[in-house]
Every structure is written in structure tokens, then in C-alpha cells.
Protein backbone atom coordinates (compact mmCIF):
# COMPACT_ATOMS: atom_id res chain seq x y z
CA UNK A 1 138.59 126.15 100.74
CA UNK A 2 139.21 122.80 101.91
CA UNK A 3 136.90 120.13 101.37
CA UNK A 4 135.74 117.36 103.74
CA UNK A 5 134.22 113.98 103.30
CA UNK A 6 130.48 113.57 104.50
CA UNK A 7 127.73 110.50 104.66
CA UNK A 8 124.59 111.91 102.74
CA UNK A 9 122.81 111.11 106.08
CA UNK A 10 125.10 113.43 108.25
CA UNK A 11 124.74 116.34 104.72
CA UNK A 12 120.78 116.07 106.13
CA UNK A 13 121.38 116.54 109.63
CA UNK A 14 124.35 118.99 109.20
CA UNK A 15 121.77 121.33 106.42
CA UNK A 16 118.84 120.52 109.62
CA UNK A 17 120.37 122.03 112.25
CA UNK A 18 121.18 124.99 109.80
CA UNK A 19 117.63 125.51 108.74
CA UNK A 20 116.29 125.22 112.17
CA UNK A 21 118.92 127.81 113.87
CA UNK A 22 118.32 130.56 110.35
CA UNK A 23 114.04 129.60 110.55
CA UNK A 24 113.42 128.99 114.45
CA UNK A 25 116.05 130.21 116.50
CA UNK A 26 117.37 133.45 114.72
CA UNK A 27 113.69 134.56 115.17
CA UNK A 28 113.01 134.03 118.51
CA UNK A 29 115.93 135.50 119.47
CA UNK A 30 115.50 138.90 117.29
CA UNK A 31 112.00 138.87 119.08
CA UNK A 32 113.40 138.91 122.49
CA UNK A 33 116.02 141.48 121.86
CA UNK A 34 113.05 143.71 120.90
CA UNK A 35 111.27 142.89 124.05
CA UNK A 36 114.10 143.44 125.72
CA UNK A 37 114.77 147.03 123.93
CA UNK A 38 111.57 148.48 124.94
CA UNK A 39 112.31 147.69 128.81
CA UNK A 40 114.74 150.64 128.70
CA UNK A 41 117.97 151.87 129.54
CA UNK A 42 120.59 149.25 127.43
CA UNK A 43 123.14 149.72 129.38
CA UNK A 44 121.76 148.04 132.71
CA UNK A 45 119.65 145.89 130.95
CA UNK A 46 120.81 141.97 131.31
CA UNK A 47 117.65 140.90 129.42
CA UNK A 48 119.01 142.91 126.33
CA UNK A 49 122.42 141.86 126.78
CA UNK A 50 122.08 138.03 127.30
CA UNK A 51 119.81 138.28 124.18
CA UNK A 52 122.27 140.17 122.07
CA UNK A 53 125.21 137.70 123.81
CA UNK A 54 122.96 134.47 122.50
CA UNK A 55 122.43 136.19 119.32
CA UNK A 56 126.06 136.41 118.72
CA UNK A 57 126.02 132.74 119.21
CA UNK A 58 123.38 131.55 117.23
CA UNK A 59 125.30 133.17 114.18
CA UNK A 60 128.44 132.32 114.87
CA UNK A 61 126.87 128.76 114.72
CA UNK A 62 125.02 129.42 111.57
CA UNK A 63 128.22 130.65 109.76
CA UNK A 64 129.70 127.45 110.83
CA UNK A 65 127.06 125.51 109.54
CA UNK A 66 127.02 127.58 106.32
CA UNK A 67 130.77 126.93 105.63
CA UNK A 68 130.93 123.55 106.31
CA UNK A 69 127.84 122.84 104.19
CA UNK A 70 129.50 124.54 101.41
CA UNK A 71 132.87 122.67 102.05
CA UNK A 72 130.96 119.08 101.73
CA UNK A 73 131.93 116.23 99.81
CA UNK A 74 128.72 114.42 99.95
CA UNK A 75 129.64 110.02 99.45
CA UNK A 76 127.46 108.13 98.49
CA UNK A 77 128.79 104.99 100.92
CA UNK A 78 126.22 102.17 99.10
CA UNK A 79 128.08 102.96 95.93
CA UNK A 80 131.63 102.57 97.20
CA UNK A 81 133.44 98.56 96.39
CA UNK A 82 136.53 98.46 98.19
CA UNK A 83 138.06 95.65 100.01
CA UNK A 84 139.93 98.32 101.77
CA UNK A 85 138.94 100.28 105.08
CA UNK A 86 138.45 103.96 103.76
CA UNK A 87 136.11 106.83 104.61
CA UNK A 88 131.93 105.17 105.19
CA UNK A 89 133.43 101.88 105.69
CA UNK A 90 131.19 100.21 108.77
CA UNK A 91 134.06 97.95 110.03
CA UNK A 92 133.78 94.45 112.84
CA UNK A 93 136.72 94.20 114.82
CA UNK A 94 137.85 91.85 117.61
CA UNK A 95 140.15 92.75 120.15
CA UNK A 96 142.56 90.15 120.54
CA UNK A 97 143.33 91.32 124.38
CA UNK A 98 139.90 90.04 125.53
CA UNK A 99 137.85 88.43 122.28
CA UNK A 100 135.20 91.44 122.29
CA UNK A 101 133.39 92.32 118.86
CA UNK A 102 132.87 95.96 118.26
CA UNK A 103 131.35 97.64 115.07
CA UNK A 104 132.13 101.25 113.84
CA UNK A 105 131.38 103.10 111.33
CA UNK A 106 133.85 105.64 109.87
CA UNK A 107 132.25 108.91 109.59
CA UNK A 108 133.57 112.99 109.02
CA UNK A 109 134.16 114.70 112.51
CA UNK A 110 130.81 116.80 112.56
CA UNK A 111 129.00 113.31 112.59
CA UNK A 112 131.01 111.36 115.18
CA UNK A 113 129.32 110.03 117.89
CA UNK A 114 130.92 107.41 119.49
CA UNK A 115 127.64 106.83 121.69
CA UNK A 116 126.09 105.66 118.82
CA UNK A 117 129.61 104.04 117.23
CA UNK A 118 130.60 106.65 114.59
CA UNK A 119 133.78 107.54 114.53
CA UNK A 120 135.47 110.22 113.10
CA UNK A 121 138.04 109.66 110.09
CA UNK A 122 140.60 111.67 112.47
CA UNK A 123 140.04 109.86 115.21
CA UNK A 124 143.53 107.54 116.41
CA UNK A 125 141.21 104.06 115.94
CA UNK A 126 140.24 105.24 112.42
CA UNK A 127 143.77 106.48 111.42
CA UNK A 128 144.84 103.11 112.56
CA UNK A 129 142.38 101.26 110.32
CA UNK A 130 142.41 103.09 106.97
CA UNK A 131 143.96 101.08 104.13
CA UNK A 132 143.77 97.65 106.01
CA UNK A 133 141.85 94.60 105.04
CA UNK A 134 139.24 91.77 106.51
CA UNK A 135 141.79 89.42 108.25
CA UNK A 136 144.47 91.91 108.89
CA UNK A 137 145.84 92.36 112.58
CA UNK A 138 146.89 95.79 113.69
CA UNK A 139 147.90 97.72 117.08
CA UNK A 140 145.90 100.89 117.58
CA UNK A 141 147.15 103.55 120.27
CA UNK A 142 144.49 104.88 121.85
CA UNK A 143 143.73 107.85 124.81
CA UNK A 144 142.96 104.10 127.05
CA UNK A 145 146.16 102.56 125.99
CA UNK A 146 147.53 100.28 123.12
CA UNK A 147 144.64 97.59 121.65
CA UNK A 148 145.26 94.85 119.76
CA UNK A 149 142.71 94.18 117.11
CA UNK A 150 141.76 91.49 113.85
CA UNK A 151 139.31 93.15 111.34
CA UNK A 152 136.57 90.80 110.76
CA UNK A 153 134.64 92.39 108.51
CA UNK A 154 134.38 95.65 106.04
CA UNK A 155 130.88 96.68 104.41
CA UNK A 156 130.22 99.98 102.99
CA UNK A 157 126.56 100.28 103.92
């Protein structure tokens, strides 16, 4: 069983969504099935069958959930002292093609969100900043092309 690396905050949201697919969704969708059941004949019924189809979702999704929250390395990130970039750091960065400021924060793959500027420890800009230090210039390849960057600052938040 291999573990993975996980903010406490994304632990809450990850053991959220499992509670609210085993306590809200599992039973609506038993209770529909059961509607659907007692409309008849099963084998033309698409009520029944979409039911049983989302059904087979919903637990594939809780098993998902259930591993992964039993593969979690929960990190405390306010406790870590590093001057390094490593898993939690929240990192400034200035690309040196065009002087832009950007802050990320380096976060496990189930809590990536680049819309909100987490990205995941796997991603090619994280990969390219793990190990480095404030000051340090460094030439990421990403899906847009090569980018030139100086880390400006490293907190672990």
C-alpha cells in the first residue's frame, strides 16, 4: 500500500466528499432503484438500469475515497522549517520571460486545483521546483513551453 502526502485541509475535504457520497448519495440512490423495481419488468426498464448504472458509480467512487483516505500521510505544513521547496511549500516565483509574480502552493494530486493555484507535487512546475531555494533560477518545461523562473519566496503556511 503506497502512501501519499496530504495537507490536513485537503484530509477534510477528501473524508467530506466520502461521508456525503456513503450518508447522502448511496441513499438516494438505493431509494430510486426501489422505485424503480416496483415499475416492473427489469429488463426494459431504463429507470432501473440508469439507477443501478449510477449506483455502480457512486461506489466505485466511495472505494476510491476509502483507499486513498487510508493511504494518507496527513502534514502538518505550519510545522514544517525548511529553506527548501518540498511538499506544502506555498512558493512566489517570477518569470524572468515577462517579470510576472505567481504564487502556488504545492499540494497531493487529489487537491490540485490550479484555478485556485494548487498544484500537484507531480505536476512538471512542481517537479521542477522541489529541492530549490529563495533566489535560485531554474527552467521549467511545461505543456505551454519552456519558462524561465527566480523563486522569490518559500513559506510553509
Amino acid at each position: 500500500m503506497e502512501k501519499f502526502q496530504i495537507t490536513s485541509t485537503g484530509y477534510q475535504k477528501l473524508k467530506a466528499q466520502l461521508d456525503k457520497l456513503k450518508n447522502q448519495e448511496r441513499p438516494i440512490i438505493i431509494k430510486q432503484i426501489a422505485t424503480a423495481r416496483e415499475l416492473g419488468d427489469l429488463r426494459e426498464n431504463a429507470e432501473y438500469h440508469s439507477a443501478k448504472e449510477r449506483q455502480g458509480f457512486i461506489e466505485a467512487q466511495i472505494a476510491d475515497l476509502e483507499d486513498k483516505s487510508l493511504r494518507a500521510e496527513v502534514v502538518d505544513i505550519s510545522k514544517i522549517v525548511s529553506d527548501k521547496i518540498k511538499f506544502g511549500a506555498t512558493v512566489t516565483l517570477e518569470n524572468l520571460d515577462n517579470s510576472q509574480k505567481i504564487t502556488y502552493k504545492i499540494v497531493s494530486e487529489f487537491e490540485a486545483n490550479i484555478d485556485e493555484l494548487l498544484i500537484s507535487i507531480n505536476s512538471p512546475v512542481a517537479r521542477g521546483l522541489i529541492g530549490k531555494e529563495v533566489g535560485d533560477e531554474l527552467e521549467i518545461k511545461t505543456p505551454g513551453g519552456i519558462v524561465n523562473y527566480e523563486i522569490l519566496e518559500i513559506k510553509y503556511l
